[in-house]
Protein backbone atom coordinates (compact mmCIF):
# COMPACT_ATOMS: atom_id res chain seq x y z
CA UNK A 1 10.62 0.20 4.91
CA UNK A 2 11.66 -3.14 6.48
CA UNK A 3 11.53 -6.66 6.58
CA UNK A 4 9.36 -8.53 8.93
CA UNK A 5 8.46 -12.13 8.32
CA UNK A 6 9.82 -12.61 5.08
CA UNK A 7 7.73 -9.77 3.66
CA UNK A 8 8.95 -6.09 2.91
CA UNK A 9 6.64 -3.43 5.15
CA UNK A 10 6.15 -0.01 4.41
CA UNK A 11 4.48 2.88 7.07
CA UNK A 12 3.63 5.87 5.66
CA UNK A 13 2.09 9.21 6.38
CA UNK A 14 -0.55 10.34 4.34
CA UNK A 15 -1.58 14.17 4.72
CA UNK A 16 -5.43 13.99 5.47
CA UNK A 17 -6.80 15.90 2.89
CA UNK A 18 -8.36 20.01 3.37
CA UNK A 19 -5.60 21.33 4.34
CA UNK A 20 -4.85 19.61 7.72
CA UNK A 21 -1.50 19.45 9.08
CA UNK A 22 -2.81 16.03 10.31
CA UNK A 23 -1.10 12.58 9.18
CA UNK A 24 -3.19 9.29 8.10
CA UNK A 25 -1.33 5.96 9.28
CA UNK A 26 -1.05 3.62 6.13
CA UNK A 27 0.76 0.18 6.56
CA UNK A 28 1.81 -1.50 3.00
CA UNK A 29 3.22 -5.71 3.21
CA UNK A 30 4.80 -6.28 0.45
CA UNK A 31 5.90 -9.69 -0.74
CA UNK A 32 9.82 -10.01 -0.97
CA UNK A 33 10.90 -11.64 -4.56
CA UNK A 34 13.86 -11.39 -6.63
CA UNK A 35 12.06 -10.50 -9.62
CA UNK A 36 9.82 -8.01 -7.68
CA UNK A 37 7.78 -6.92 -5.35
CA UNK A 38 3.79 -7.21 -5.16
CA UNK A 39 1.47 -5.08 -3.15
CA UNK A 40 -0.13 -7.99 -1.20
CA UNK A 41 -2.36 -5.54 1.88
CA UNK A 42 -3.18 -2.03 2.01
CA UNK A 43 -3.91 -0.96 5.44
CA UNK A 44 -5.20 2.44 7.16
CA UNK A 45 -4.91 3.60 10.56
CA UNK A 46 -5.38 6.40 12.56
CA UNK A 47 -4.91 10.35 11.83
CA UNK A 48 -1.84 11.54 13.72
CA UNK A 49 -0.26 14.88 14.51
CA UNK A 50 3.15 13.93 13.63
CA UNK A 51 4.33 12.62 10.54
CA UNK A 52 6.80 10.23 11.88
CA UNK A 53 4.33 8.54 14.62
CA UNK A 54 1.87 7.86 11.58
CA UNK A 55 4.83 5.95 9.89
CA UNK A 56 5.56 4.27 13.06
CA UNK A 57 1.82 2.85 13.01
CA UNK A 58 1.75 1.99 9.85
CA UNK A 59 4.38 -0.78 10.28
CA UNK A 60 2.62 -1.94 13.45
CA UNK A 61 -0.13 -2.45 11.29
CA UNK A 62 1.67 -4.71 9.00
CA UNK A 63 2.83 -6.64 11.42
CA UNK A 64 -0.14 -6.92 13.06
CA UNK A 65 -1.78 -8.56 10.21
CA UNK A 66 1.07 -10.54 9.24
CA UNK A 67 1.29 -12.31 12.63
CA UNK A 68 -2.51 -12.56 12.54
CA UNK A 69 -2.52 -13.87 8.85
CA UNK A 70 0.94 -16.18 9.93
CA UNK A 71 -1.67 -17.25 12.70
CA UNK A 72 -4.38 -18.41 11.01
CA UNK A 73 -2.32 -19.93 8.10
CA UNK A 74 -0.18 -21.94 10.34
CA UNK A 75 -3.83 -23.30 11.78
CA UNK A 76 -5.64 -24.17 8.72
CA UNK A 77 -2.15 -26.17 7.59
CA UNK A 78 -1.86 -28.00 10.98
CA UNK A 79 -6.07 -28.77 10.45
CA UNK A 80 -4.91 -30.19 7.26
CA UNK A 81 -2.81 -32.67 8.06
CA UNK A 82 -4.50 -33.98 11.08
C-alpha cells in the first residue's frame, strides 16, 4: 500500500481459483481522508507466476488510471473555464 497522487493504492495478489499456484494482479485507489478511506476503483490485471510481481502490477494499474483519470479531469476543468 502507498500513496500516489493524493490517493492510497493497494496491489494485490489474488490466487486464481482451481487450485493454481498462479497469481491475479488486482490494483485498489483508495481515496485518502481523515475520517476514512473509500474504495473509489477496482482494477484486474494479468495472472502471474509470482505473488509479488502480481502486487507489483497491481499498483501500476492504479497509477495508470489515476494519471489517466488526473488527465482527463485536468481537461474537462481547463474546457470549463475557457
Amino acid at each position: 500500500m502507498e500513496e500516489y497522487k493524493g490517493y492510497v493504492i493497494l496491489g494485490r495478489a489474488q490466487i486464481v481459483p482451481g487450485g493454481s499456484t498462479e497469481f491475479r494482479a488486482q490494483g485498489i485507489v483508495f481515496t485518502n481522508n481523515p475520517e476514512g478511506s473509500v474504495r473509489i476503483k477496482h482494477i484486474e490485471g494479468h495472472v502471474f507466476k509470482s505473488q509479488r510481481a502480481a502486487e507489483k502490477e497491481g499498483l501500476q494499474l492504479c497509477k495508470e488510471w489515476l494519471d489517466k483519470s488526473s488527465d482527463f479531469s485536468r481537461a474537462r476543468l481547463g474546457r470549463r473555464r475557457q
